[in-house]
C-alpha atoms as a PDB file:
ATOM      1  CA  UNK A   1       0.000   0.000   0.000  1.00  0.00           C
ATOM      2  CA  UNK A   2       0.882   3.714  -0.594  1.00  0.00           C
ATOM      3  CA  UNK A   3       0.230   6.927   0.770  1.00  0.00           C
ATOM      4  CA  UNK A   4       0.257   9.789  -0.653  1.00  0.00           C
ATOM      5  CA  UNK A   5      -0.884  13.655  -1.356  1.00  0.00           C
ATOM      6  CA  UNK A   6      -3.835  14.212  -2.460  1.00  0.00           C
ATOM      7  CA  UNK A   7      -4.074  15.142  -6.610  1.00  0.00           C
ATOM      8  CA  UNK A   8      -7.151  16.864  -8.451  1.00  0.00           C
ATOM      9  CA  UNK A   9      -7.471  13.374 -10.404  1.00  0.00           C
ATOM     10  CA  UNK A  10      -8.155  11.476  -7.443  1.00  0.00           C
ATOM     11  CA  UNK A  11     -11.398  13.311  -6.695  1.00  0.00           C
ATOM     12  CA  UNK A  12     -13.984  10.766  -8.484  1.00  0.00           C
ATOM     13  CA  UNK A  13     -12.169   8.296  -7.462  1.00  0.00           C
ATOM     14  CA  UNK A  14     -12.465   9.188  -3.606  1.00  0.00           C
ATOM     15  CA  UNK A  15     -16.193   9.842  -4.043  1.00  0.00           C
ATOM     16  CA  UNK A  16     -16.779   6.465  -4.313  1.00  0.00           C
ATOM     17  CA  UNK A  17     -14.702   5.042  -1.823  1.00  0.00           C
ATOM     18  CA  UNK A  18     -16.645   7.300   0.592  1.00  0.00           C
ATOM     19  CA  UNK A  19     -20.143   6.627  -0.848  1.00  0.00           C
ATOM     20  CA  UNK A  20     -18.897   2.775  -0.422  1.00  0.00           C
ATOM     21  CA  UNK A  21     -17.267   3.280   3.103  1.00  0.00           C
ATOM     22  CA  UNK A  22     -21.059   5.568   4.202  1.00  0.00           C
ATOM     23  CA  UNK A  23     -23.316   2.802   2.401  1.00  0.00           C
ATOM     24  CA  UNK A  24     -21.547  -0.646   3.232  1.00  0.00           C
ATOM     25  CA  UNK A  25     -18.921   0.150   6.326  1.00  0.00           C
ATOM     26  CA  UNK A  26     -21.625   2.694   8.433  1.00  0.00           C
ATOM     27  CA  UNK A  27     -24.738   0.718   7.387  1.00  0.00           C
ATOM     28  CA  UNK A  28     -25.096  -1.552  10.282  1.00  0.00           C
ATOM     29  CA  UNK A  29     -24.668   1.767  12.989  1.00  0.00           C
ATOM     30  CA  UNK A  30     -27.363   3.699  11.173  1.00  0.00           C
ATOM     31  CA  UNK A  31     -30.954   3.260   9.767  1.00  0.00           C
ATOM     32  CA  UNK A  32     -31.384   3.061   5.696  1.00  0.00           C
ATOM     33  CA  UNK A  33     -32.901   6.950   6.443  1.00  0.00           C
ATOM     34  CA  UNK A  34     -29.864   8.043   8.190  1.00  0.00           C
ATOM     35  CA  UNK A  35     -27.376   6.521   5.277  1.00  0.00           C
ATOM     36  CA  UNK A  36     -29.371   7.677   2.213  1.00  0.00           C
ATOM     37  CA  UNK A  37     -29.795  11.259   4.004  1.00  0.00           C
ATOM     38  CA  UNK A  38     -25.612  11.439   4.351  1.00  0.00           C
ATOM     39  CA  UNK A  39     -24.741  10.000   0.710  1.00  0.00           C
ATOM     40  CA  UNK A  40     -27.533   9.474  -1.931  1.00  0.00           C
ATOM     41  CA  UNK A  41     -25.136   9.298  -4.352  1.00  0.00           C
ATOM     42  CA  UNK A  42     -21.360   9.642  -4.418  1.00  0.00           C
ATOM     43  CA  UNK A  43     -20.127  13.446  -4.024  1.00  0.00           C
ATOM     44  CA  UNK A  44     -18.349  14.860  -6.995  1.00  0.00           C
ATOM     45  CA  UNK A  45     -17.639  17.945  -9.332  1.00  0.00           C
ATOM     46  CA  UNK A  46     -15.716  21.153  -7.955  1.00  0.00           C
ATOM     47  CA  UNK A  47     -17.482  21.513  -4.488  1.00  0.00           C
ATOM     48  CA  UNK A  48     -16.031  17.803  -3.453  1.00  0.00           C
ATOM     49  CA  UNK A  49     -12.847  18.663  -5.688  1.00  0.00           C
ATOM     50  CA  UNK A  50     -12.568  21.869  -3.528  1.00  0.00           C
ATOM     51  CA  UNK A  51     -13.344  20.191  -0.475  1.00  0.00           C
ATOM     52  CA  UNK A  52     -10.774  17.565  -0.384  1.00  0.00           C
ATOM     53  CA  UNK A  53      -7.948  20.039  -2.031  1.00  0.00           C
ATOM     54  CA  UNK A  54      -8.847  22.291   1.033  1.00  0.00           C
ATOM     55  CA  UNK A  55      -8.043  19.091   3.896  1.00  0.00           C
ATOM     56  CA  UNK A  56      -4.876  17.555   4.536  1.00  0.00           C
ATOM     57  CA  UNK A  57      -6.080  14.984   2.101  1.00  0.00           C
ATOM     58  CA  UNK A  58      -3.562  12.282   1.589  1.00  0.00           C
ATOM     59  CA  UNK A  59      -4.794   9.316  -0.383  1.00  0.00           C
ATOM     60  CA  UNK A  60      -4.239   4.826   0.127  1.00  0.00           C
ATOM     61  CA  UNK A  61      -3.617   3.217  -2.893  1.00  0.00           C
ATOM     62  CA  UNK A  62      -3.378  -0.284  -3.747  1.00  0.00           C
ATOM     63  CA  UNK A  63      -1.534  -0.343  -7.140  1.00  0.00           C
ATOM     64  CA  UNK A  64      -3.618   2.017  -8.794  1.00  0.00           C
ATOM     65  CA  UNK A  65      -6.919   1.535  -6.842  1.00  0.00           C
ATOM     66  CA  UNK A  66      -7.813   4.573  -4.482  1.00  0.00           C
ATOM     67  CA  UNK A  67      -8.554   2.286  -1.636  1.00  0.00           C
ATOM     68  CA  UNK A  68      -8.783   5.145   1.532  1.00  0.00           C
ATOM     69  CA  UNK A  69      -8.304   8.931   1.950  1.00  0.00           C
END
């Protein structure tokens, strides 16, 4: 595995790890209401872009799989 920064290209990429990690890793702590409420769909486009360029984002890949940020 490898960590690194955060890139503009890794934004779709980490919208779907966290729509994954919100609808199959938080799923059993909170209702179906709760989970669809905090990601109907995975986040993307320049507000999410902007958002993770903002953090400290660093980013877990597997090879070239985005597996964690």
């Amino acid at each position: 595995m490898e960590v690194r920064s955060y890139h503009a290209s890794d934004a779709p990429a980490l919208g779907e790890v966290f729509h994954r990690a919100v609808r199959e890793g938080a799923s059993h702590r909170y209702n179906r209401a709760q989970v669809e409420a905090w990601a109907p769909h995975a986040p993307n486009g320049p507000k999410w872009e902007t958002r993770l360029a903002e953090a400290d984002t660093v980013v877990a890949l597997e090879g070239e799989t985005r597996v964690g940020f």
